[in-house]
N, C-alpha and C. Protein backbone atom coordinates (compact mmCIF):
# COMPACT_ATOMS: atom_id res chain seq x y z
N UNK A 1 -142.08 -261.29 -24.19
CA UNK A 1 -141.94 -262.19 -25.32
C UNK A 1 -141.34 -261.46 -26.53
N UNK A 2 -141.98 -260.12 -26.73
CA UNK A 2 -141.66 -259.67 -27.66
C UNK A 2 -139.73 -259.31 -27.83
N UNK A 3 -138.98 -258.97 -26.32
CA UNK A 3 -137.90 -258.99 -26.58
C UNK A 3 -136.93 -260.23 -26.43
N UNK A 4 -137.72 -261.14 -26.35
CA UNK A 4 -136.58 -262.33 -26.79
C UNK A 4 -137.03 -262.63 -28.33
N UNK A 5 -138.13 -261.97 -28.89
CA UNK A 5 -137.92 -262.26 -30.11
C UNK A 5 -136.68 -261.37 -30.69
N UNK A 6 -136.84 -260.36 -30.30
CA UNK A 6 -135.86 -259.04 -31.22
C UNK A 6 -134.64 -259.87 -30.95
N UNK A 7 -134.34 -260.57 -29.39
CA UNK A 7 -133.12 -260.84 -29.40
C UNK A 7 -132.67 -262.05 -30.59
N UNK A 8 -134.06 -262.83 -30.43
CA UNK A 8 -133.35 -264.00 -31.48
C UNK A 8 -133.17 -263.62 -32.73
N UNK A 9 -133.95 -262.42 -33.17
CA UNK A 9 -133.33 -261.70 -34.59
C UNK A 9 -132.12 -261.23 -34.91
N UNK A 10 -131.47 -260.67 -33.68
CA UNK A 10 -130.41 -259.88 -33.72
C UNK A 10 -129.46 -261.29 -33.79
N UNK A 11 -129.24 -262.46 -33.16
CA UNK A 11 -128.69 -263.20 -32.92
C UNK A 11 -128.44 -264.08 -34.70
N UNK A 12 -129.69 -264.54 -35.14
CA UNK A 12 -129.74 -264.92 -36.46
C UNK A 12 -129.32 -263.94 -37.24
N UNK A 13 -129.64 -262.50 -37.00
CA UNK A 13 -128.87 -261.31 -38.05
C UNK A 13 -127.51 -261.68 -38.27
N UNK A 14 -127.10 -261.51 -36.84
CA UNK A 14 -125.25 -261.59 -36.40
C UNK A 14 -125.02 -262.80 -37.20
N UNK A 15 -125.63 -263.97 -37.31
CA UNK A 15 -124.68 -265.17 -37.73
C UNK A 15 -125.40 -265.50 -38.72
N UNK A 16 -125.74 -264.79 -39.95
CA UNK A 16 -126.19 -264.43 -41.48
C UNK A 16 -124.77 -263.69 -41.61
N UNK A 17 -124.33 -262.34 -41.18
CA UNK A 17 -123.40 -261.49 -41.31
C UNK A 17 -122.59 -262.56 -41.34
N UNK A 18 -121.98 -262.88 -40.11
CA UNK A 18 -120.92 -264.03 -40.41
C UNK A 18 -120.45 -264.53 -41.18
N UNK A 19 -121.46 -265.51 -41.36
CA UNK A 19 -121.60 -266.33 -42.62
C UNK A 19 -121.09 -265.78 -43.94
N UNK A 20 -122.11 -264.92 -44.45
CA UNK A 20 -121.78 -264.11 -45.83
C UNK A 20 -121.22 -263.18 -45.89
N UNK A 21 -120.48 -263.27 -45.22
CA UNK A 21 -119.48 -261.50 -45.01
C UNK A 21 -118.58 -261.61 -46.23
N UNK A 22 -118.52 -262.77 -47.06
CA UNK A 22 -118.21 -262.36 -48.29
C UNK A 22 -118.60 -262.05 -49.43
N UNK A 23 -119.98 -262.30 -49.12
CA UNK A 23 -121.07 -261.85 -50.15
C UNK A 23 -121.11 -260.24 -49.64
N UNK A 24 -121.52 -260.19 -48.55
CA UNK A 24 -122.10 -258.79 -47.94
C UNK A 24 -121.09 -257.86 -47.79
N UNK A 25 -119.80 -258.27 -48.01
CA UNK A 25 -118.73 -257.21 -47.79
C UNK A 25 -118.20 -256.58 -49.24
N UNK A 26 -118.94 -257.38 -50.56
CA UNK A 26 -118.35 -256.59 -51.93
C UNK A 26 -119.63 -255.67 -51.79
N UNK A 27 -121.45 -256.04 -51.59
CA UNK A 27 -122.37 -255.38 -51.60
C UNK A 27 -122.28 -254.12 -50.90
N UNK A 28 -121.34 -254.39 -49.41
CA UNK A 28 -121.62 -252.95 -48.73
C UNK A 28 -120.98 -251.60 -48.85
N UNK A 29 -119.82 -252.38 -50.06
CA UNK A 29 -119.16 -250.91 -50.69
C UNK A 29 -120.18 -250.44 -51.41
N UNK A 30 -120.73 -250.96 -52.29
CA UNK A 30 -121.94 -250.59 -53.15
C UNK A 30 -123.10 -249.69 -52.22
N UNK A 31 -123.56 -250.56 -51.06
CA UNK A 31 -124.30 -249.82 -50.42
C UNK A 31 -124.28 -248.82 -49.49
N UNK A 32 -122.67 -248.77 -49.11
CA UNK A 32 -122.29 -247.89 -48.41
C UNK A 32 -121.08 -247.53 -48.48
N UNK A 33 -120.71 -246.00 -49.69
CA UNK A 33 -119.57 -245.78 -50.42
C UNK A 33 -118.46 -245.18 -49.72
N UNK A 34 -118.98 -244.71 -48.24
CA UNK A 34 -117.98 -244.14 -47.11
C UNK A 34 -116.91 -245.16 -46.75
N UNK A 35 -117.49 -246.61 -46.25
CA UNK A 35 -116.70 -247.50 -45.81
C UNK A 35 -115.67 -247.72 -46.84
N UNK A 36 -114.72 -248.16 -46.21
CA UNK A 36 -112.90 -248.04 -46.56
C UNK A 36 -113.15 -249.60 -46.66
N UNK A 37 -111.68 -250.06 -47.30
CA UNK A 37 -111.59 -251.15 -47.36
C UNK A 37 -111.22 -251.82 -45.72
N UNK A 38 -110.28 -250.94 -45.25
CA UNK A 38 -109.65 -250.96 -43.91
C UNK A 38 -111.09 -251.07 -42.48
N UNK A 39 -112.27 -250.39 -42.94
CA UNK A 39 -113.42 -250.38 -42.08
C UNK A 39 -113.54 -252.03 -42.53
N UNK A 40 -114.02 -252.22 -43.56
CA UNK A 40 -114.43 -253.72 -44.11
C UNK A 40 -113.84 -254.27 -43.50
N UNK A 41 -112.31 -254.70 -43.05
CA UNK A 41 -111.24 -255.20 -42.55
C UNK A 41 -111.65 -255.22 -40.94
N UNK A 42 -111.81 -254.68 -40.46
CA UNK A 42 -112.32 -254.30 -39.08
C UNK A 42 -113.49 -255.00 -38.88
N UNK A 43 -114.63 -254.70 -39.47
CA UNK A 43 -115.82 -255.38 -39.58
C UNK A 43 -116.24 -256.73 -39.16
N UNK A 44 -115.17 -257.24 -40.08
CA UNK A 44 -115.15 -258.01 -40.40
C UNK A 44 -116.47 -259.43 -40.23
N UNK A 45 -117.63 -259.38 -40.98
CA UNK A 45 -118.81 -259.54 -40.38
C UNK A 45 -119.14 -259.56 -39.10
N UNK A 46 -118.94 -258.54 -38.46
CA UNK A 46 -119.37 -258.11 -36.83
C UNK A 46 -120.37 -257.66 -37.17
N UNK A 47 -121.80 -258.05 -37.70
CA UNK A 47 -123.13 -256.93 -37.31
C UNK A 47 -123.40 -255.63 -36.56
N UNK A 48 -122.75 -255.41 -35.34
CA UNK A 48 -122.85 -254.45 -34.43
C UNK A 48 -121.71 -253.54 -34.63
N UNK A 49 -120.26 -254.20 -35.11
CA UNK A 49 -119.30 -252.86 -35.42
C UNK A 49 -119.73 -252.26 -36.79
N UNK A 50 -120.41 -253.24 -37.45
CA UNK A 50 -121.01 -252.62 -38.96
C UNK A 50 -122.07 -251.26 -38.43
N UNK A 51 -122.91 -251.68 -37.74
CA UNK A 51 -123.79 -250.82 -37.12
C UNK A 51 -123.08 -249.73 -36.66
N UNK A 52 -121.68 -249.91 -35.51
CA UNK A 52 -120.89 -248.98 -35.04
C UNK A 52 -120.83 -247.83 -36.38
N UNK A 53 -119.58 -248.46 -37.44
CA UNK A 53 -119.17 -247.56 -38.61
C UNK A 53 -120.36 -246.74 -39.28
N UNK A 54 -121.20 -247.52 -39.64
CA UNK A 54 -122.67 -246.19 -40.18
C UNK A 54 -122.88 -245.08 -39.43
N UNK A 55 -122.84 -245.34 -38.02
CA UNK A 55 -123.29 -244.48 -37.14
C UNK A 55 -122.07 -243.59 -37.28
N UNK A 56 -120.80 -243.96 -37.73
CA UNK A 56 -119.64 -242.83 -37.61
C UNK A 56 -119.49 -242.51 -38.68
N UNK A 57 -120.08 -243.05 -39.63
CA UNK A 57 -119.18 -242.85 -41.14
C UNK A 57 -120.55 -241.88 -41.53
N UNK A 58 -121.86 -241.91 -41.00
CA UNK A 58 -123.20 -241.13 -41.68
C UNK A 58 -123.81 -240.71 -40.63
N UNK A 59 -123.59 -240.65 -39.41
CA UNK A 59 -123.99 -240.02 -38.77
C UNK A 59 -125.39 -240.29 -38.11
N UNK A 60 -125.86 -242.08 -38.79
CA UNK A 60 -127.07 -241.87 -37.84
C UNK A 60 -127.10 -242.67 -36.75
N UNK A 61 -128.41 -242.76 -36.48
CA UNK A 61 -128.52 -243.21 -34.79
C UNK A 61 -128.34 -244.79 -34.83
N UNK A 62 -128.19 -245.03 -33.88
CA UNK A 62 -127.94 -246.70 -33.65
C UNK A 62 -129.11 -246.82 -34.29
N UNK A 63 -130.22 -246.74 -34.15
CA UNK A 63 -131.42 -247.30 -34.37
C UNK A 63 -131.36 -247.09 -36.20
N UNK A 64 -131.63 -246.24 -36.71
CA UNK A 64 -131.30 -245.89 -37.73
C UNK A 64 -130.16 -246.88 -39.06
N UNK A 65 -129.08 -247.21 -38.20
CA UNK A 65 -128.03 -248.00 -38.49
C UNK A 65 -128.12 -249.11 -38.48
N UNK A 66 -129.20 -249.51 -37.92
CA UNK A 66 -129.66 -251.15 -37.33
C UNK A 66 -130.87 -251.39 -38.50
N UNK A 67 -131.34 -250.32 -39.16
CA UNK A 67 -132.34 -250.62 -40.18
C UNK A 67 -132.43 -250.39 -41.47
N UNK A 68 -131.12 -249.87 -41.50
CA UNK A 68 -130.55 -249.97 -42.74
C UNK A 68 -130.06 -251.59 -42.89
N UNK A 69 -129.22 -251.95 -41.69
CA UNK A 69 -128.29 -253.04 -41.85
C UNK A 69 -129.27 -254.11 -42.38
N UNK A 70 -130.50 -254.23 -41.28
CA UNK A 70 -131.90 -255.24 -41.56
C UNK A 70 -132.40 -254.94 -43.12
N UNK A 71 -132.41 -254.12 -43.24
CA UNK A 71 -133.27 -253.71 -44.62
C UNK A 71 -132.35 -254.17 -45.49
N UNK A 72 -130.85 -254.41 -45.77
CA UNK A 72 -129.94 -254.35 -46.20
C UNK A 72 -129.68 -256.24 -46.80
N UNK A 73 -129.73 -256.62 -45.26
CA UNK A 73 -129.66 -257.67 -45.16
C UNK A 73 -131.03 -258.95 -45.82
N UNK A 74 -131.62 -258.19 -45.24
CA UNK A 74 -133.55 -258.61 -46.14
C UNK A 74 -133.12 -258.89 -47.76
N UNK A 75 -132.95 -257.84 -48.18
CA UNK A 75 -132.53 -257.52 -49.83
C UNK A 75 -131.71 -259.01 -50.12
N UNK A 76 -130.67 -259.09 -49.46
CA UNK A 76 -129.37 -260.01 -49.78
C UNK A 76 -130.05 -261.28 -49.24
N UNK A 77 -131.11 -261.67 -48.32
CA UNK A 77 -131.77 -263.01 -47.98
C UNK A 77 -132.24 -263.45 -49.04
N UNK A 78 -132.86 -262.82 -49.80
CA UNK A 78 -134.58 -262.84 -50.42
C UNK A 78 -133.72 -262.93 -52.12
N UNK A 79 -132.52 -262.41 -52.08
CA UNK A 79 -131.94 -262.63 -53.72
C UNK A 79 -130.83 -264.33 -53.79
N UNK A 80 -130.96 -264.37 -52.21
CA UNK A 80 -129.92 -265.71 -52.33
C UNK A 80 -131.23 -267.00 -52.36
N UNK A 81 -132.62 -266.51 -51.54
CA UNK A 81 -133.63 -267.33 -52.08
C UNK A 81 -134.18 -267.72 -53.42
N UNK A 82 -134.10 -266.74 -54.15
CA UNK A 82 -134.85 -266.97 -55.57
C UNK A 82 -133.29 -267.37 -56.46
């Protein structure tokens, strides 16, 4: 049970990214000053190539990259709520 939950998170993550990849793509220069405009371009709200570039642009682990993105993404839910 527990991994069809993670999956339906990852799934609602992915199509939040989507969605606001124009909100989330001026924030992630801010939050992440490595990415190029040209990475952004690529990205292009893909959740998982976003995940890819952290892992290349900082060096951490998928896992690592995946909780930034969540933690990231949390922040940007919770300010479009209030």
């Amino acid at each position: 049970m527990k991994d069809t939950r993670s999956l339906e998170q990852a799934v609602m993550n992915q199509d939040f990214v989507k969605g606001k990849w124009k909100q989330i793509r001026g924030s992630a220069q801010n939050w992440w000053g490595k990415l190029t405009e040209d990475d952004l371009d690529v990205i292009d709200g893909n959740r998982y190539l976003l995940i890819g570039k952290l892992q290349e642009k900082y060096g951490y682990t998928k896992n690592r990259a995946a909780q930034e993105v969540n933690q990231r993404l949390k922040e940007l839910e919770n300010r479009s709520k209030s």
